[in-house]
Protein backbone atom coordinates (compact mmCIF):
# COMPACT_ATOMS: atom_id res chain seq x y z
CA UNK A 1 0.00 0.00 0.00
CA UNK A 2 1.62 3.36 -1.09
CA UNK A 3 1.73 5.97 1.87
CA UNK A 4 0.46 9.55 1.05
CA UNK A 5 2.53 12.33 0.98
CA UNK A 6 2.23 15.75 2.04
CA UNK A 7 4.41 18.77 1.92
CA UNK A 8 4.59 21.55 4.73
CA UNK A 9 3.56 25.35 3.76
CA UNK A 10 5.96 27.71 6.02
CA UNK A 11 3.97 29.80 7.19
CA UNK A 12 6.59 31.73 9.38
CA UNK A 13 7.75 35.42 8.26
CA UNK A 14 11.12 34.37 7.55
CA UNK A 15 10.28 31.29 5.44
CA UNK A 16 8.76 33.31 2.63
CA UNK A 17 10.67 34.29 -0.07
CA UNK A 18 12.47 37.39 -0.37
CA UNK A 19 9.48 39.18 -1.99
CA UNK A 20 6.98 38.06 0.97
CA UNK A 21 9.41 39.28 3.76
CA UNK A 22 9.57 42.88 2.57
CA UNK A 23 5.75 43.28 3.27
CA UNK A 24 4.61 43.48 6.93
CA UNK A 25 2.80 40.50 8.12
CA UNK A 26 -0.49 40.82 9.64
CA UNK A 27 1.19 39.66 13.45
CA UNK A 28 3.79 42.58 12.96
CA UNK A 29 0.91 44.82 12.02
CA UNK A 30 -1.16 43.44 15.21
CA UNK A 31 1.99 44.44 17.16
CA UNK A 32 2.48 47.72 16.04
CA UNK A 33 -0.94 48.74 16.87
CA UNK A 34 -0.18 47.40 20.68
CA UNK A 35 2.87 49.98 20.57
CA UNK A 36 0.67 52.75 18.99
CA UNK A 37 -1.88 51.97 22.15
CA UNK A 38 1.14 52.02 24.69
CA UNK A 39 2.14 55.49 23.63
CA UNK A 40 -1.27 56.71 23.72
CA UNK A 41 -1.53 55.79 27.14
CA UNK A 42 1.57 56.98 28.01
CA UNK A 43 0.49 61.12 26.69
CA UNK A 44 -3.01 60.78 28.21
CA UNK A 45 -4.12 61.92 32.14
CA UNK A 46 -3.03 60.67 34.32
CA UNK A 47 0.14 62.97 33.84
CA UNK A 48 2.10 61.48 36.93
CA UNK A 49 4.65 58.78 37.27
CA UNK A 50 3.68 55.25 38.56
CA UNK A 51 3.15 52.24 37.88
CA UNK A 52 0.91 52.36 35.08
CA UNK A 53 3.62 54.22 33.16
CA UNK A 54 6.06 52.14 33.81
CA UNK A 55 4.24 49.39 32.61
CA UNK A 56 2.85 51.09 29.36
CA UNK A 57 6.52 51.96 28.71
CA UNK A 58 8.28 49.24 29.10
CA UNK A 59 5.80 46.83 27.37
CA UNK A 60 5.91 49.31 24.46
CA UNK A 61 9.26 49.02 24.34
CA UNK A 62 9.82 45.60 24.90
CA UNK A 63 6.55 44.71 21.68
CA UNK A 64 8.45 47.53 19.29
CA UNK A 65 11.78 45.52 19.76
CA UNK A 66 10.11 42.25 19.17
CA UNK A 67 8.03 43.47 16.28
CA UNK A 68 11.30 44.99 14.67
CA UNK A 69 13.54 41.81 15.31
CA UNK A 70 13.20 39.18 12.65
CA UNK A 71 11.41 35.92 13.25
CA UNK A 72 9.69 36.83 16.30
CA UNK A 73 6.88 34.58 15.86
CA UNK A 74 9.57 31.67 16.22
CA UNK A 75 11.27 30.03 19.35
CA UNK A 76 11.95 32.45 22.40
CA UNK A 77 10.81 35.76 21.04
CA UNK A 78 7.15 34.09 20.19
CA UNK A 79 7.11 32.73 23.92
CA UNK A 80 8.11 35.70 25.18
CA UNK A 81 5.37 37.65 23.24
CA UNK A 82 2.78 35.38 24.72
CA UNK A 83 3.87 35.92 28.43
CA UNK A 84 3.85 39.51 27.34
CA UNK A 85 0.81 39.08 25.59
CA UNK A 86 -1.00 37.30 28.44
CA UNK A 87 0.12 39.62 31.23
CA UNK A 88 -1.37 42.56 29.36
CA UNK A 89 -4.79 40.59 28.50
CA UNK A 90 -5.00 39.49 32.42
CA UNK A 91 -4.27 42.76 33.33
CA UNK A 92 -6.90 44.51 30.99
CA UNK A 93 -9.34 42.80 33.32
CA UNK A 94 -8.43 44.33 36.13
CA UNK A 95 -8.10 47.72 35.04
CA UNK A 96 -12.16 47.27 33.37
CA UNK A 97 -13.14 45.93 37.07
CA UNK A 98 -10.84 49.19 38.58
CA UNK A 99 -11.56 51.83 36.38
CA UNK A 100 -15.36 52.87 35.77
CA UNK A 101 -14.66 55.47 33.21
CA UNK A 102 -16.50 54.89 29.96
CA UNK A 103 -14.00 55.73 27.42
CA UNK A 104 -10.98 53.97 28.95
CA UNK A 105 -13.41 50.11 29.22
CA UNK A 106 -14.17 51.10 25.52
CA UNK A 107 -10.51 51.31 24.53
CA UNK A 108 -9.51 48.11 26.78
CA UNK A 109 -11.86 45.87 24.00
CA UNK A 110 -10.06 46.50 20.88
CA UNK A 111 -7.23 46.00 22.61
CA UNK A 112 -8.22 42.85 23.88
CA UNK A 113 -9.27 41.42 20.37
CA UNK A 114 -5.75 42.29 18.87
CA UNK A 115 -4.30 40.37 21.54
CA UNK A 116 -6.41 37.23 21.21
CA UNK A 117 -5.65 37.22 17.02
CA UNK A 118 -2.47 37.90 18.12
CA UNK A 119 -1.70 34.69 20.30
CA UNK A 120 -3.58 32.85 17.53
CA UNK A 121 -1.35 33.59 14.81
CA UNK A 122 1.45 33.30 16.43
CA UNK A 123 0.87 29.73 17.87
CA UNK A 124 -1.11 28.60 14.57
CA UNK A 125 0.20 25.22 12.81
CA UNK A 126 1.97 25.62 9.56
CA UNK A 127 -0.60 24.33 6.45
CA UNK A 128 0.33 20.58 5.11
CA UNK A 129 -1.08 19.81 1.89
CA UNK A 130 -0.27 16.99 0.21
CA UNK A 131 2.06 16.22 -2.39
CA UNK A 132 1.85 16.40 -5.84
């Protein structure tokens, strides 16, 4: 009995060809809108230093870096995304319990969605199709 084959579509930013990689992928886009929504917290009131700034900055930082770096959706960089994916998501709860202000909830559910996409795309499974 002859065994089927399949072949493995990369599916992984730096498996494309040449062409593919110059264009931003939809998880780098994702990402870049997460460090668009950290600096807009960072120049809205409150004005004072705390902890919420130091969070806002140093999670914009650290999803800019990752977003510029190559391959982040691979090895390390995509677990550390998710920890720093999933820390932000958790703590988007608490600040909708904390918080009773209309327009900040509203802003915490967009960012919400673009985190859950973003988790998915990241940890999706590379397409197999089989051979020709």
């Amino acid at each position: 009995m002859r065994e089927s084959a399949s072949v493995t579509v990369p599916s992984g930013p730096s498996d494309r060809p040449e062409a593919a990689r110059s264009r931003r992928d939809l998880p780098t886009i994702l990402l870049g809108v997460l460090v668009l929504e950290h600096l807009y917290a960072l120049v809205t009131p409150p004005y004072e230093l705390g902890v919420p700034h130091a969070f806002h900055l140093s999670f914009g930082i650290a999803y800019a870096w990752l977003a510029l770096g190559s391959r982040f959706g691979q090895g390390w960089r995509r677990v550390l995304l998710t920890v720093l994916l999933a820390i932000q998501f958790i703590g988007r709860f608490f600040v909708f319990v904390l918080v009773t202000e209309t327009w900040i909830r509203m802003s915490l559910v967009p960012g919400a969605l673009i985190t859950l996409v973003l988790v998915a795309l990241l940890w999706r499974r590379p397409k197999v199709v089989p051979a020709p």
